[in-house]
C-alpha atoms as a PDB file:
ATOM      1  CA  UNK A   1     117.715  90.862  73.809  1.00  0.00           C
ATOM      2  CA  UNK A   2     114.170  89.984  75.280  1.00  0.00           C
ATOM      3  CA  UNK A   3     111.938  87.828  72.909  1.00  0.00           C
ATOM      4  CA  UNK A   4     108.278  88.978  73.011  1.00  0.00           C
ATOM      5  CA  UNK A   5     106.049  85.810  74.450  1.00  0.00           C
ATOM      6  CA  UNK A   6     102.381  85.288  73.349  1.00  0.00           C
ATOM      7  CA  UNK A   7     100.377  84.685  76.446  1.00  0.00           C
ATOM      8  CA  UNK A   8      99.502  81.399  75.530  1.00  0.00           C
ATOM      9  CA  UNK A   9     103.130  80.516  75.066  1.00  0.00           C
ATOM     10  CA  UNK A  10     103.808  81.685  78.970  1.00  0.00           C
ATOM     11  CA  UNK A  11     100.944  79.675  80.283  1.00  0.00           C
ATOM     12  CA  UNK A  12     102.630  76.786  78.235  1.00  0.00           C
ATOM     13  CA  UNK A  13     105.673  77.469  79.427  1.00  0.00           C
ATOM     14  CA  UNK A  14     104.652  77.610  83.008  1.00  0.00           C
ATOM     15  CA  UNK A  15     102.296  74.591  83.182  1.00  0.00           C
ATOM     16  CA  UNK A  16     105.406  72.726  81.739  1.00  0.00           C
ATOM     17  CA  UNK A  17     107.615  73.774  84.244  1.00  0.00           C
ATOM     18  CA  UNK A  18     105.309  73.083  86.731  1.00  0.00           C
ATOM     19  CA  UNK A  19     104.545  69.309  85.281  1.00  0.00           C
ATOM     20  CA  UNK A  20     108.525  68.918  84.744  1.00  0.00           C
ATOM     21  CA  UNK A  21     108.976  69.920  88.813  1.00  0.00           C
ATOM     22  CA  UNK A  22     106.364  67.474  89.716  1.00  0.00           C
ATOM     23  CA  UNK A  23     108.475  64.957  87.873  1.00  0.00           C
ATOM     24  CA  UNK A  24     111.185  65.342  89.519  1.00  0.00           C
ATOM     25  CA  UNK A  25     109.266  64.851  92.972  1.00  0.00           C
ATOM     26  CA  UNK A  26     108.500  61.750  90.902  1.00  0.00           C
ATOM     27  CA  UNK A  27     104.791  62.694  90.011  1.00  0.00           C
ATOM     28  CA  UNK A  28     103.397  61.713  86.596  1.00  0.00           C
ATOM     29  CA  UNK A  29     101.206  63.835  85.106  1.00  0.00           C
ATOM     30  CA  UNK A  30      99.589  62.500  81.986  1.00  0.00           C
ATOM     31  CA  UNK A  31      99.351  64.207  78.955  1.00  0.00           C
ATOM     32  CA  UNK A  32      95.594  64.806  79.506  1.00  0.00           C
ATOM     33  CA  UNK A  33      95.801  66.534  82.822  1.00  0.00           C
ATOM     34  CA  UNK A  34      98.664  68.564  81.313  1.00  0.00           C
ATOM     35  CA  UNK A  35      96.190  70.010  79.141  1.00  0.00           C
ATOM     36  CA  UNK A  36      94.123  70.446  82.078  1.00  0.00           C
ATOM     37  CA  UNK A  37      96.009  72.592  83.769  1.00  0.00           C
ATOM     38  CA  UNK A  38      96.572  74.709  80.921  1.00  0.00           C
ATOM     39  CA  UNK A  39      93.111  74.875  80.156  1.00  0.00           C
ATOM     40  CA  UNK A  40      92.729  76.316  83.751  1.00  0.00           C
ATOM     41  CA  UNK A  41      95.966  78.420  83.992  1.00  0.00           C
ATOM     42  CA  UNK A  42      94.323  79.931  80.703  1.00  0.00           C
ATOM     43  CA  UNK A  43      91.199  80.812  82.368  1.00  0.00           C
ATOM     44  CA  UNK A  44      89.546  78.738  79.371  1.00  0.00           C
ATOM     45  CA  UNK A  45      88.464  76.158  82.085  1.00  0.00           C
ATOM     46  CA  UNK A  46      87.089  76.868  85.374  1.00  0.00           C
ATOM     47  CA  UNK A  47      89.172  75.138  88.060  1.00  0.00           C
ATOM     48  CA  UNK A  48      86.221  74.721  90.795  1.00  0.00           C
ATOM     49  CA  UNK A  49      84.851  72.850  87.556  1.00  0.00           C
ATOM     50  CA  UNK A  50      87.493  70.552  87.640  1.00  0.00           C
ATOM     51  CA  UNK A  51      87.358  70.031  90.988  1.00  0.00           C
ATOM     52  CA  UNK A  52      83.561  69.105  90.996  1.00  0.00           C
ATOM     53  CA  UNK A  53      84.665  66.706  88.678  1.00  0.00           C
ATOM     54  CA  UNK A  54      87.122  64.896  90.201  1.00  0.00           C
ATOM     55  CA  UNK A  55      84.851  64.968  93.282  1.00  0.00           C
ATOM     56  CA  UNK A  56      82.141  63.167  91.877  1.00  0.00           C
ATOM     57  CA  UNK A  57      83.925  60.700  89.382  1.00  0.00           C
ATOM     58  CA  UNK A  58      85.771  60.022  92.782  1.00  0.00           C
ATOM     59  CA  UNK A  59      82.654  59.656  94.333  1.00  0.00           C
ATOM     60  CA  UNK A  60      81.442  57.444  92.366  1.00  0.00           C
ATOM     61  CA  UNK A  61      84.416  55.272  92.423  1.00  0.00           C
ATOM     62  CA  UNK A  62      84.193  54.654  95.984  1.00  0.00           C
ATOM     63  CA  UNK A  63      80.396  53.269  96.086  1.00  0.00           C
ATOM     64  CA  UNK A  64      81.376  50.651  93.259  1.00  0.00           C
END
C-alpha cells in the first residue's frame, strides 16, 4: 500500500535524510541550517540568497 505524501512532508523527509548522511560523515548541522535547507529545497528561500549571505557575514568575519 503506498501512503500519499504532502510535498512539504517529502522535502522534510529529504532534507532529513540528507542532514542524517552528513552525520554520519560526522557533519553537524544545526537545527537552524536544517531549516535552511528546507526553506531552500522548498523554493520558499532563494539559495543564491543564502549564499550572498554567508559570503558577506564571512566577509566580514575575516576583516575583524
Amino acid at each position: 500500500m503506498c501512503m500519499k505524501r504532502t510535498k512539504h512532508e517529502l522535502t522534510t523527509f529529504k532534507v532529513r535524510q540528507a542532514v542524517g548522511s552528513m552525520a554520519i560523515e560526522g557533519i553537524y548541522v544545526s537545527p537552524r541550517t536544517q531549516q535552511t535547507m528546507e526553506s531552500v529545497a522548498s523554493g520558499s528561500l532563494s539559495a543564491a540568497d543564502v549564499k550572498r549571505e554567508l559570503i558577506a557575514k564571512y566577509r566580514s568575519l575575516a576583516l575583524a
